[in-house]
ModelCIF file with pLDDT and N, C-alpha, C, O atoms, coordinates in Angstrom:
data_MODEL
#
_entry.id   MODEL 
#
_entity.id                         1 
_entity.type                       polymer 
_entity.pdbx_number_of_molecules   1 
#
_entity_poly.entity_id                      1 
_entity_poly.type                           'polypeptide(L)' 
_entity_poly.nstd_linkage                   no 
_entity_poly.nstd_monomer                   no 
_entity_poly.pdbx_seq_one_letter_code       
;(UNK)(UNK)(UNK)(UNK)(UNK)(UNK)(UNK)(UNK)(UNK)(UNK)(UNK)(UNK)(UNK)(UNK)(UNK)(UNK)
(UNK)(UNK)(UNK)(UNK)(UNK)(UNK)(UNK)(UNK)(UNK)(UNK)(UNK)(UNK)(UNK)(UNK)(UNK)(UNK)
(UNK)(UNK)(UNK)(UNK)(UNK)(UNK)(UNK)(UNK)(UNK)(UNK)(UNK)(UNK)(UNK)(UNK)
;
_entity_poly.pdbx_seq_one_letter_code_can   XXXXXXXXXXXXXXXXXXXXXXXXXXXXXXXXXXXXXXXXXXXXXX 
_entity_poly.pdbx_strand_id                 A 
#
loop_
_entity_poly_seq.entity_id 
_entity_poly_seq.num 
_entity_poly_seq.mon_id 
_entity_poly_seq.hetero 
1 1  UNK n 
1 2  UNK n 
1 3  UNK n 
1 4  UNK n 
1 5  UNK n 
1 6  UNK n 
1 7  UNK n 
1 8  UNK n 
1 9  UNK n 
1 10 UNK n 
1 11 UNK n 
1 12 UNK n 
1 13 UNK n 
1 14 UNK n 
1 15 UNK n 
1 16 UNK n 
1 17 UNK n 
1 18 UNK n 
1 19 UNK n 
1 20 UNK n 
1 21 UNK n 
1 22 UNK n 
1 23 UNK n 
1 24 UNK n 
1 25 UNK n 
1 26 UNK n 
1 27 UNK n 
1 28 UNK n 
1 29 UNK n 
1 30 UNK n 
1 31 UNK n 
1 32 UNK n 
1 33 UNK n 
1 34 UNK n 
1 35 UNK n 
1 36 UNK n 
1 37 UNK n 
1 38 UNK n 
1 39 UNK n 
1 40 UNK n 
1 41 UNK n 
1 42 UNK n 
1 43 UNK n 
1 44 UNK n 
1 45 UNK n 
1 46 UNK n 
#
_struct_asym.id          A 
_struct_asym.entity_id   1 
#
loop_
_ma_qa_metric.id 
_ma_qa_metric.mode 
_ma_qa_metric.name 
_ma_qa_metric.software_group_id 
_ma_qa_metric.type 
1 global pLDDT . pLDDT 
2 local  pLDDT . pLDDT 
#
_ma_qa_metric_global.metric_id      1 
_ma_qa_metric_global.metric_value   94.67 
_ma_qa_metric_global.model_id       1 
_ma_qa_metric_global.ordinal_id     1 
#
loop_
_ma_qa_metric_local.label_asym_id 
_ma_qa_metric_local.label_comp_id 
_ma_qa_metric_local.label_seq_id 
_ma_qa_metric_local.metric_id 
_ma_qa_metric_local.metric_value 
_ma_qa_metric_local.model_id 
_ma_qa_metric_local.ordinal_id 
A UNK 1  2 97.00 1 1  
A UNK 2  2 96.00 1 2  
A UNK 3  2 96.00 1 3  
A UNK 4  2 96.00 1 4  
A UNK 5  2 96.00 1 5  
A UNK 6  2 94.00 1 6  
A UNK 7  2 90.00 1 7  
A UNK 8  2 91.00 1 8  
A UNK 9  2 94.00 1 9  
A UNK 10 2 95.00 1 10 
A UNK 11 2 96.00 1 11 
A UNK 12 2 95.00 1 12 
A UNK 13 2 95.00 1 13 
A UNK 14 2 96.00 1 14 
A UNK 15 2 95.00 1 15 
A UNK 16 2 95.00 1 16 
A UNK 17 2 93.00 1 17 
A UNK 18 2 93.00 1 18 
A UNK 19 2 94.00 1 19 
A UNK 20 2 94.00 1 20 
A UNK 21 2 95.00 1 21 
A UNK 22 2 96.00 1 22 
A UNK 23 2 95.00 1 23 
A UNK 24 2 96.00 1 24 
A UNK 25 2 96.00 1 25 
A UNK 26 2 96.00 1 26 
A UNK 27 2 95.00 1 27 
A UNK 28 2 95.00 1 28 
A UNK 29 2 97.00 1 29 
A UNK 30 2 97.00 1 30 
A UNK 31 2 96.00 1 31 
A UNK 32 2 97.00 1 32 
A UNK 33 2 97.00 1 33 
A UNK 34 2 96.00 1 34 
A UNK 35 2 97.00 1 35 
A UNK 36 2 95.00 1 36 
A UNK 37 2 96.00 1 37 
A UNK 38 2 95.00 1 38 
A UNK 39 2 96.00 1 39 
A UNK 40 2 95.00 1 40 
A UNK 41 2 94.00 1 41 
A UNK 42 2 92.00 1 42 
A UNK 43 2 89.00 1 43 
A UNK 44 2 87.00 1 44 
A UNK 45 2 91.00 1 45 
A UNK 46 2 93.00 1 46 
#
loop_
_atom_site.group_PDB 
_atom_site.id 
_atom_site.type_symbol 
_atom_site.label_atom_id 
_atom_site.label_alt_id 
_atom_site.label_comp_id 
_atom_site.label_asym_id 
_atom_site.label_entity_id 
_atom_site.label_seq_id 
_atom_site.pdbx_PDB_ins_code 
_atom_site.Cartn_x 
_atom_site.Cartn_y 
_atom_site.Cartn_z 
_atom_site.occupancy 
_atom_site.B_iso_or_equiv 
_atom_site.pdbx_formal_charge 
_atom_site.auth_seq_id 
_atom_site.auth_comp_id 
_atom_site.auth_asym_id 
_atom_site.auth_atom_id 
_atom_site.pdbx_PDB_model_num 
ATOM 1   N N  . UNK A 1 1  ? 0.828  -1.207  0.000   1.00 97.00 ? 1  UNK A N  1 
ATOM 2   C CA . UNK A 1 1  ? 0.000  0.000   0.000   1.00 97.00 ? 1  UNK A CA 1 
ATOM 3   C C  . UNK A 1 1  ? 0.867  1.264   0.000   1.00 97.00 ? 1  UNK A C  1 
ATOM 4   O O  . UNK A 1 1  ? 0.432  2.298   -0.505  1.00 97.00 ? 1  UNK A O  1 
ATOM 5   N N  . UNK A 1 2  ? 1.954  1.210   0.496   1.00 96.00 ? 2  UNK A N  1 
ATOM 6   C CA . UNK A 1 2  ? 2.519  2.559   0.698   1.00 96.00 ? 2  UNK A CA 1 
ATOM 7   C C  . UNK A 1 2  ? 3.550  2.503   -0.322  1.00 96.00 ? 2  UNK A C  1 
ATOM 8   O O  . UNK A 1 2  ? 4.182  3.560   -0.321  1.00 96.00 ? 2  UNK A O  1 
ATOM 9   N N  . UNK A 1 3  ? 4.057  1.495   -1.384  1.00 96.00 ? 3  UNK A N  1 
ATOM 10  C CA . UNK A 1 3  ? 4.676  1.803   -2.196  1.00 96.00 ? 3  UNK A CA 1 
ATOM 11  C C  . UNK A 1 3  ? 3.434  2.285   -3.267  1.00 96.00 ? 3  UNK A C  1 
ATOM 12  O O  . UNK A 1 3  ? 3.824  3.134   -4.068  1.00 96.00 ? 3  UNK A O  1 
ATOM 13  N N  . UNK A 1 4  ? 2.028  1.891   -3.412  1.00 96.00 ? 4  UNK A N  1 
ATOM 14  C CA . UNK A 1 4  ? 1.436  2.595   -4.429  1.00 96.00 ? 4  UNK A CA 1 
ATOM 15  C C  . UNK A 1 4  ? 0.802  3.797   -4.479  1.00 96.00 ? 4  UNK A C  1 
ATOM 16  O O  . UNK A 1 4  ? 0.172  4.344   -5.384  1.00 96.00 ? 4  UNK A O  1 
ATOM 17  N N  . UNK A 1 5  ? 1.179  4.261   -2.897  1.00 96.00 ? 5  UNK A N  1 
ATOM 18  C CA . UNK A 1 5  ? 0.476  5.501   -3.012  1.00 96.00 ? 5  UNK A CA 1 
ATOM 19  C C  . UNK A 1 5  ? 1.480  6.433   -2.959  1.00 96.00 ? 5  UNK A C  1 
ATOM 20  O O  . UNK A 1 5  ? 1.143  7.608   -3.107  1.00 96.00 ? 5  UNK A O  1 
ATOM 21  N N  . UNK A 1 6  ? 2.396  6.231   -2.818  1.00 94.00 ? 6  UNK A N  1 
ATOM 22  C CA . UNK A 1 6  ? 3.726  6.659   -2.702  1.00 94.00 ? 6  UNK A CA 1 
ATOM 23  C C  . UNK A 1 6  ? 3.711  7.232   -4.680  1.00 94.00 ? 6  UNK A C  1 
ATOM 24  O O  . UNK A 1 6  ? 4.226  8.255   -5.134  1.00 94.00 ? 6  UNK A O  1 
ATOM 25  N N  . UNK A 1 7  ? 3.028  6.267   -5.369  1.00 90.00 ? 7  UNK A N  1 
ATOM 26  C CA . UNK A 1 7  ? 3.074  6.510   -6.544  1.00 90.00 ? 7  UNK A CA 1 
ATOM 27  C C  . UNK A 1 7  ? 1.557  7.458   -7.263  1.00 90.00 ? 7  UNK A C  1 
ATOM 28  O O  . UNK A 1 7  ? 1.175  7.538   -8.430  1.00 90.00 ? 7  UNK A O  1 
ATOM 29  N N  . UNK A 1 8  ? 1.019  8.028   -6.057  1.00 91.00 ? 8  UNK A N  1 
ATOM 30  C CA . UNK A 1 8  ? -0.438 8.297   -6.342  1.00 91.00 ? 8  UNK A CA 1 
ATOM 31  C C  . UNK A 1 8  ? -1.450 7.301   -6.687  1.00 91.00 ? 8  UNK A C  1 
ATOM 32  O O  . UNK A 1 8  ? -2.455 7.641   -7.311  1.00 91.00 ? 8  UNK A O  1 
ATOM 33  N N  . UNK A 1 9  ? -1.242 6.038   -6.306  1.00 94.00 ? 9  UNK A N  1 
ATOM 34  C CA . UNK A 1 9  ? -2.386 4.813   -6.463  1.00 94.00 ? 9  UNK A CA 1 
ATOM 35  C C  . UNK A 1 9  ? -2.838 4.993   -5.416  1.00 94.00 ? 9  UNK A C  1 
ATOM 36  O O  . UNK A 1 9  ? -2.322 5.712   -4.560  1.00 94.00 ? 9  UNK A O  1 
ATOM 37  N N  . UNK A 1 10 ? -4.062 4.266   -5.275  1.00 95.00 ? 10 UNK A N  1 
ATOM 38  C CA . UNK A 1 10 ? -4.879 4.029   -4.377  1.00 95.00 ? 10 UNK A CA 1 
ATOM 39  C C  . UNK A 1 10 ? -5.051 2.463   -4.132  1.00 95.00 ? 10 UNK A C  1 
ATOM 40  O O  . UNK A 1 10 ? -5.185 1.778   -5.146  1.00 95.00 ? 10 UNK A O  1 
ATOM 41  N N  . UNK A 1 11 ? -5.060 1.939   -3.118  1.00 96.00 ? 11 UNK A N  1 
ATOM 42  C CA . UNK A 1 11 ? -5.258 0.447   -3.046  1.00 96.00 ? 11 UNK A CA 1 
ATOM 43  C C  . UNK A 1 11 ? -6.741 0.200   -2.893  1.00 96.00 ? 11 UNK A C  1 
ATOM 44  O O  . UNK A 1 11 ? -7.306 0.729   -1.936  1.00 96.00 ? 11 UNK A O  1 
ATOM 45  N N  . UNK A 1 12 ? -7.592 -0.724  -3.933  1.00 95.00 ? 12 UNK A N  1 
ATOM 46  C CA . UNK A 1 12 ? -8.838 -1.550  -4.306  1.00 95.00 ? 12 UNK A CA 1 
ATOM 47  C C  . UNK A 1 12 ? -9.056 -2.447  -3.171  1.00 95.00 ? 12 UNK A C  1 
ATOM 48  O O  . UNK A 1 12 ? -9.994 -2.185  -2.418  1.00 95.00 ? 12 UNK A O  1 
ATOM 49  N N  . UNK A 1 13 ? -8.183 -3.663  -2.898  1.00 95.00 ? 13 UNK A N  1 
ATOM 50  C CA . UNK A 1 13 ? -8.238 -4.235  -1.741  1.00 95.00 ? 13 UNK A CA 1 
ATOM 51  C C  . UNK A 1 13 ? -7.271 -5.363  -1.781  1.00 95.00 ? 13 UNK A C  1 
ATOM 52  O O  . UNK A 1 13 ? -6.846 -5.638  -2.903  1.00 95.00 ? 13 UNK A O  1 
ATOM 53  N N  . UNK A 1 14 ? -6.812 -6.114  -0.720  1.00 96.00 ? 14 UNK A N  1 
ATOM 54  C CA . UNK A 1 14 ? -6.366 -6.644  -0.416  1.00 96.00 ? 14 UNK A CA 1 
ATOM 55  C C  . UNK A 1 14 ? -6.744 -7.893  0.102   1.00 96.00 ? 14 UNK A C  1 
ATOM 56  O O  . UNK A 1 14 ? -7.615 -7.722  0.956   1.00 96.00 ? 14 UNK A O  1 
ATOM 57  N N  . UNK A 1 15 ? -6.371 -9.445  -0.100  1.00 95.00 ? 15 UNK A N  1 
ATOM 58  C CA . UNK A 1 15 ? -7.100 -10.385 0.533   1.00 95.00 ? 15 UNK A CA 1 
ATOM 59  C C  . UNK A 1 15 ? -6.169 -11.617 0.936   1.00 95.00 ? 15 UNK A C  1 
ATOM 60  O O  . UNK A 1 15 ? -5.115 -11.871 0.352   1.00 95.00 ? 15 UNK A O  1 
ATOM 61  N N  . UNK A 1 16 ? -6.662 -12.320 1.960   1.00 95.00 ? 16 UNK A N  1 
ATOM 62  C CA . UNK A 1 16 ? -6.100 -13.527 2.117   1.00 95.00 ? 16 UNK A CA 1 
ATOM 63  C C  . UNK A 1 16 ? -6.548 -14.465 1.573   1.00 95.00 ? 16 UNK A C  1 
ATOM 64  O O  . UNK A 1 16 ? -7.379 -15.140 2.180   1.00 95.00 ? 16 UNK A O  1 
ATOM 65  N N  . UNK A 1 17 ? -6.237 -14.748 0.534   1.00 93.00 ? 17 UNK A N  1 
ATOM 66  C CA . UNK A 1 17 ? -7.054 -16.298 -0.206  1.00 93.00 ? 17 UNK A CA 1 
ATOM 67  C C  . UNK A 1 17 ? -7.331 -17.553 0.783   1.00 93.00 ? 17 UNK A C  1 
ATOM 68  O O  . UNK A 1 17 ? -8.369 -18.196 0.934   1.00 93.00 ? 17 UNK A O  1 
ATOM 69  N N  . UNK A 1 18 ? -5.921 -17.708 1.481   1.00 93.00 ? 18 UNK A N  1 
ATOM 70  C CA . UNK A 1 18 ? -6.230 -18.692 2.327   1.00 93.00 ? 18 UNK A CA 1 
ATOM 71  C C  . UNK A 1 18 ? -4.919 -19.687 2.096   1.00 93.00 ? 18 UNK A C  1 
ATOM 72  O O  . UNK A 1 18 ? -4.029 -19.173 1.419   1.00 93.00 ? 18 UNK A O  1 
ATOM 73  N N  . UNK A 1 19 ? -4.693 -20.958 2.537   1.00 94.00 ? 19 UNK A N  1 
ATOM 74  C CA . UNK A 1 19 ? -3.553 -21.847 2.513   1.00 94.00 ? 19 UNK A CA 1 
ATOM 75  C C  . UNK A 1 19 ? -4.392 -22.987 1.132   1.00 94.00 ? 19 UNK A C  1 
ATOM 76  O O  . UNK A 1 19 ? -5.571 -23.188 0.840   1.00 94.00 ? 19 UNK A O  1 
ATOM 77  N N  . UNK A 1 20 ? -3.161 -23.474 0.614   1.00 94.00 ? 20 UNK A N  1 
ATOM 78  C CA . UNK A 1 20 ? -3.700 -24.141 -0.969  1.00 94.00 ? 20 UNK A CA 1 
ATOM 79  C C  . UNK A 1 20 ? -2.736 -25.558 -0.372  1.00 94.00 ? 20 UNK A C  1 
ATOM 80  O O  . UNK A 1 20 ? -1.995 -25.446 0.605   1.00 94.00 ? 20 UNK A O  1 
ATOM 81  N N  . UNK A 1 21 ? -2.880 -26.694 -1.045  1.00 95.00 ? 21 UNK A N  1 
ATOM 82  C CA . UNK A 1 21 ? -1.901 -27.485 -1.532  1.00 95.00 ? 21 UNK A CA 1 
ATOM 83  C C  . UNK A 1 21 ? -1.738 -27.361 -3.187  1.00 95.00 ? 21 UNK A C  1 
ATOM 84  O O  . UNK A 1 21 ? -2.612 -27.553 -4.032  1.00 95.00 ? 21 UNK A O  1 
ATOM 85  N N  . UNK A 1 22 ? -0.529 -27.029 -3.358  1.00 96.00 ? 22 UNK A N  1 
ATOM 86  C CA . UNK A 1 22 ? 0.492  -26.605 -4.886  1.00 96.00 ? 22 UNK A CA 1 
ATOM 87  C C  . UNK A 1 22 ? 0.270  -27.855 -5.790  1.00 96.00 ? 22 UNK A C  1 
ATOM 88  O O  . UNK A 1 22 ? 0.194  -29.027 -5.421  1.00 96.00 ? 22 UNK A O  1 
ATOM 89  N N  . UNK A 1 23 ? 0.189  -27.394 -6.948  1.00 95.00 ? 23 UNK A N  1 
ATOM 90  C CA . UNK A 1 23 ? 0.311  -28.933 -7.734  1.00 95.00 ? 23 UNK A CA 1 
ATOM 91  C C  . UNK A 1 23 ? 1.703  -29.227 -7.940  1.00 95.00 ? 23 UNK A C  1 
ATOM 92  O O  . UNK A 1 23 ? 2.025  -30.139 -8.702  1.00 95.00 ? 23 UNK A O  1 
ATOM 93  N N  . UNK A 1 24 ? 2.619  -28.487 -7.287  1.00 96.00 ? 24 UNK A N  1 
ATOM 94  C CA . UNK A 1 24 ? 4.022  -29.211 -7.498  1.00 96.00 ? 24 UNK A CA 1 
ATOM 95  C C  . UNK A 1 24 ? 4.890  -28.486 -6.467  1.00 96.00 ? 24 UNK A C  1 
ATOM 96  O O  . UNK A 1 24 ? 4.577  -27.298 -6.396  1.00 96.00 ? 24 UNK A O  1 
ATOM 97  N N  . UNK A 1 25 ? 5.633  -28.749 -5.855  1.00 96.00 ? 25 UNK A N  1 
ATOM 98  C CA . UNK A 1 25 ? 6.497  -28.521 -4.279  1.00 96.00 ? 25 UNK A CA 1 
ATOM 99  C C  . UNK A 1 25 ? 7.291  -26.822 -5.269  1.00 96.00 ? 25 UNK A C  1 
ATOM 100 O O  . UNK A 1 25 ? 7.439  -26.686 -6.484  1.00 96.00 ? 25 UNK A O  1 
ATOM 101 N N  . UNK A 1 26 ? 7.482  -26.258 -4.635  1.00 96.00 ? 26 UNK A N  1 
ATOM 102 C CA . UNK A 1 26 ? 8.122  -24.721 -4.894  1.00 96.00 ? 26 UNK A CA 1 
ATOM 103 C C  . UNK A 1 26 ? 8.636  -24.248 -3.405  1.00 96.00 ? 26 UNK A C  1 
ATOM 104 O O  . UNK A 1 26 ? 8.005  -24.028 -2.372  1.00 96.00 ? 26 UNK A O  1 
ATOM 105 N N  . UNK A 1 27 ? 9.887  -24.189 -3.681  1.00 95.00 ? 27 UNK A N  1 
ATOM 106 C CA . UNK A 1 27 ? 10.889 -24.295 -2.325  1.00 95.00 ? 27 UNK A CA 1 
ATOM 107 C C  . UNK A 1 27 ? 10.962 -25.169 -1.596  1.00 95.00 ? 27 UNK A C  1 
ATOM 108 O O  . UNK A 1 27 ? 11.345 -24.807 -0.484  1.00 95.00 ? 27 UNK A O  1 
ATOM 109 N N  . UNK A 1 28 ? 10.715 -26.483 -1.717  1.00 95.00 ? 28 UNK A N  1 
ATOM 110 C CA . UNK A 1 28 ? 10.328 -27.370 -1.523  1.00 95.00 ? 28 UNK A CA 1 
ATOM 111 C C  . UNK A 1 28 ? 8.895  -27.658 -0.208  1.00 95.00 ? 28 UNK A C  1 
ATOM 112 O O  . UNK A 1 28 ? 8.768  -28.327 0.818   1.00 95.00 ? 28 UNK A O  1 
ATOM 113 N N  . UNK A 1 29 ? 8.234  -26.919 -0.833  1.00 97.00 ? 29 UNK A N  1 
ATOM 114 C CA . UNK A 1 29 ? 6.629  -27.198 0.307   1.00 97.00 ? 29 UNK A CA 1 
ATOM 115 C C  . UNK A 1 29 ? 5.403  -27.496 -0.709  1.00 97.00 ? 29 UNK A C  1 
ATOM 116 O O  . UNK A 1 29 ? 5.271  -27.320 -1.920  1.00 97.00 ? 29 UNK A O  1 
ATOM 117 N N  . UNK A 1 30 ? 4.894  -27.815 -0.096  1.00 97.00 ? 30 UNK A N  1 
ATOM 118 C CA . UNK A 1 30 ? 3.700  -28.528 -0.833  1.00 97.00 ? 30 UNK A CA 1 
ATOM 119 C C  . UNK A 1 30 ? 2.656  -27.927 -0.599  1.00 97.00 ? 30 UNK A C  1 
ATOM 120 O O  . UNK A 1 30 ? 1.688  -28.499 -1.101  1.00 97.00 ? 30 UNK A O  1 
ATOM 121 N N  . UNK A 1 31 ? 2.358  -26.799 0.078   1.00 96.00 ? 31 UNK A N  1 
ATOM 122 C CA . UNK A 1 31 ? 1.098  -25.997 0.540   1.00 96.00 ? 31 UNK A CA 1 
ATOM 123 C C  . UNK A 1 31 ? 2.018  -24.131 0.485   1.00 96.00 ? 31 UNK A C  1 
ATOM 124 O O  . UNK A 1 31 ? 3.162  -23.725 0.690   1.00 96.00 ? 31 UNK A O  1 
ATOM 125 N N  . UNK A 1 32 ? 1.141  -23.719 0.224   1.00 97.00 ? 32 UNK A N  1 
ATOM 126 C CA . UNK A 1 32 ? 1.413  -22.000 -0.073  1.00 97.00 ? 32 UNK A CA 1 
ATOM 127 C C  . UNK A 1 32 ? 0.122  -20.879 0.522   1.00 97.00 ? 32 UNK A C  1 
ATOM 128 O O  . UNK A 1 32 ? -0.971 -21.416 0.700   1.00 97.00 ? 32 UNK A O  1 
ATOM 129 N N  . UNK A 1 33 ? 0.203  -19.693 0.760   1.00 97.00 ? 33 UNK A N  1 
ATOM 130 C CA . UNK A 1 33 ? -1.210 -18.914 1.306   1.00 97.00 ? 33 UNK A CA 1 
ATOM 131 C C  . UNK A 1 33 ? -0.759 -18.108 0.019   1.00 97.00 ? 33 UNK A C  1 
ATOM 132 O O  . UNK A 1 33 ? 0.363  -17.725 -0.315  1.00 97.00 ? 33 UNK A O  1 
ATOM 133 N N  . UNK A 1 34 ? -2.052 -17.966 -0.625  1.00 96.00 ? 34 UNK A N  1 
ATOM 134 C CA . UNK A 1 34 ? -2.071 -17.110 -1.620  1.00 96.00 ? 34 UNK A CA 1 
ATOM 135 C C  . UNK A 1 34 ? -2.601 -15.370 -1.075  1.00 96.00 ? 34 UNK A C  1 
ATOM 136 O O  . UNK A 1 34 ? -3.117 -15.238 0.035   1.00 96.00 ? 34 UNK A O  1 
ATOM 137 N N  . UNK A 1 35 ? -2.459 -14.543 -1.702  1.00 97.00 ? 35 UNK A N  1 
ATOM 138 C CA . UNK A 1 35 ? -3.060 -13.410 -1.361  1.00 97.00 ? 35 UNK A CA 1 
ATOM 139 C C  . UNK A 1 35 ? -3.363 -12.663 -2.616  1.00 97.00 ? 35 UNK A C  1 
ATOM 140 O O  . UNK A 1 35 ? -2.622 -12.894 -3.571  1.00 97.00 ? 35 UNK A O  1 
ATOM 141 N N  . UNK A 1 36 ? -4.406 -11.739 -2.779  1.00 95.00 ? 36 UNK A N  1 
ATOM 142 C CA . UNK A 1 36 ? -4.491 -11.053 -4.110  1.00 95.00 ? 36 UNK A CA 1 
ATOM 143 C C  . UNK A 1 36 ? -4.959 -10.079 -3.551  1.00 95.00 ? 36 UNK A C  1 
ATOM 144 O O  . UNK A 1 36 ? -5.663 -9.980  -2.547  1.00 95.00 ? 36 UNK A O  1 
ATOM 145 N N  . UNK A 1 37 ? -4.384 -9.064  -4.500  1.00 96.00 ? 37 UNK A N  1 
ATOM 146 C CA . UNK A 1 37 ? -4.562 -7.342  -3.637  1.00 96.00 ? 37 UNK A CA 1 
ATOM 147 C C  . UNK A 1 37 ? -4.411 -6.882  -5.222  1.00 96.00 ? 37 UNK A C  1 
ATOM 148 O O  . UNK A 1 37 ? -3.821 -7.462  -6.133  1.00 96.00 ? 37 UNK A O  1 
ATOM 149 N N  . UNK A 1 38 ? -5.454 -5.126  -5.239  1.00 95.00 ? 38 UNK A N  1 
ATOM 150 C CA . UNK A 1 38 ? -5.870 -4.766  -6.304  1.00 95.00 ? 38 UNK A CA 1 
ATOM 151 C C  . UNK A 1 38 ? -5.534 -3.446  -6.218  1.00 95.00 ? 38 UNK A C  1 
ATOM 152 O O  . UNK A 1 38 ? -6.006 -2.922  -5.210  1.00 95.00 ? 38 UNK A O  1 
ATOM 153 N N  . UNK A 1 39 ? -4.933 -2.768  -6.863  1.00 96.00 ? 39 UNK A N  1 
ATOM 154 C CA . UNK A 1 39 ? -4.548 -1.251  -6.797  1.00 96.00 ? 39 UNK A CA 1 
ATOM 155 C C  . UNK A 1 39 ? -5.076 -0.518  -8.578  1.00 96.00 ? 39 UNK A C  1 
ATOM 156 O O  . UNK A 1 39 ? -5.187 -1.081  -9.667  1.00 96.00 ? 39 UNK A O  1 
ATOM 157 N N  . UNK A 1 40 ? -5.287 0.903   -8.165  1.00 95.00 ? 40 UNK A N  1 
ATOM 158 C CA . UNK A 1 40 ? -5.324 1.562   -9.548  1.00 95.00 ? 40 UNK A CA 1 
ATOM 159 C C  . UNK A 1 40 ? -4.290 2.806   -9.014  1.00 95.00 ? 40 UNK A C  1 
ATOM 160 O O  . UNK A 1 40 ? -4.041 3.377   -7.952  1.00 95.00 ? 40 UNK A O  1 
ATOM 161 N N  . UNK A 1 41 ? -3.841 2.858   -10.454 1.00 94.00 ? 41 UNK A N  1 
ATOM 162 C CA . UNK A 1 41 ? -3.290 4.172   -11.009 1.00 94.00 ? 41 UNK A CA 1 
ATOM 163 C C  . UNK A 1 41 ? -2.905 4.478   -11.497 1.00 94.00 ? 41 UNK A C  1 
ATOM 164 O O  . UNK A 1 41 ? -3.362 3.917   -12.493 1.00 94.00 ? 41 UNK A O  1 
ATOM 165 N N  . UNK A 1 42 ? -1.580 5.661   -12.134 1.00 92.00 ? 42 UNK A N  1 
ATOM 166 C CA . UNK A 1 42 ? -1.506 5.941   -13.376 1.00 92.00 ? 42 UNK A CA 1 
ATOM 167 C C  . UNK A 1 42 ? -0.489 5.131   -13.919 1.00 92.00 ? 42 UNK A C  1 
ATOM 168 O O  . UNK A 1 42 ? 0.512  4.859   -13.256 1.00 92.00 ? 42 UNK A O  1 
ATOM 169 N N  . UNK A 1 43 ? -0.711 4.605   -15.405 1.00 89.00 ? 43 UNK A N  1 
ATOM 170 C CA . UNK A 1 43 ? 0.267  3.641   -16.055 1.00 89.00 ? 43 UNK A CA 1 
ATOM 171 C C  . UNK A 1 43 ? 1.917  4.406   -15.642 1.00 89.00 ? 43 UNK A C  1 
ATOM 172 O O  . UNK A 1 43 ? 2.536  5.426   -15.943 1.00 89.00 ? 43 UNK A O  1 
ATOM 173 N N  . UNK A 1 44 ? 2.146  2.943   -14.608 1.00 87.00 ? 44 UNK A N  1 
ATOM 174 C CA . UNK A 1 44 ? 3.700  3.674   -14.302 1.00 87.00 ? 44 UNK A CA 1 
ATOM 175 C C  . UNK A 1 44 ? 4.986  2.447   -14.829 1.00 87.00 ? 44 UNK A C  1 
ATOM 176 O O  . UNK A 1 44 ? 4.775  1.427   -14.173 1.00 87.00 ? 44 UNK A O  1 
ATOM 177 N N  . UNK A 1 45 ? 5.881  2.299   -15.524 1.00 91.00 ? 45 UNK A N  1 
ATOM 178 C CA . UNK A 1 45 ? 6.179  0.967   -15.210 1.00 91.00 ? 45 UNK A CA 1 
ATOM 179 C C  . UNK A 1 45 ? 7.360  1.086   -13.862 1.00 91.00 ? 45 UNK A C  1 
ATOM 180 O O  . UNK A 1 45 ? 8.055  0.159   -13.445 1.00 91.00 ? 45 UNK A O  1 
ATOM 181 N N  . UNK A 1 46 ? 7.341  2.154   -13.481 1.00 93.00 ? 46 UNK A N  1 
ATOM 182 C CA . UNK A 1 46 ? 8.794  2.413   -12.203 1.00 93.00 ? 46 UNK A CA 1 
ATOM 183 C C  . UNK A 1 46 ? 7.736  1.976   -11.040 1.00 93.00 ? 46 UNK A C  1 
ATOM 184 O O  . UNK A 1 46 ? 8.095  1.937   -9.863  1.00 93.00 ? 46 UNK A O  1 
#
């Protein structure tokens, strides 16, 4: 949040998806918490 407003975005929202089991080990673990968070603002690519 404070790096996008830092950029004049505003943060949409933020969420905890929750804990998953992975269809394939990544760092070697087999379960991950996903999160998805939604921001707008002006096309920046910095």
């Amino acid at each position: 949040e404070n790096v996008v407003q830092l950029k004049k975005g505003t943060m949409i929202s933020f969420e905890r998806w929750g804990k998953y089991r992975l269809a394939y080990p990544v760092r070697k673990n087999e379960y991950g918490v996903y999160f998805l968070g939604r921001f707008q603002t002006v096309k920046d690519a910095a």
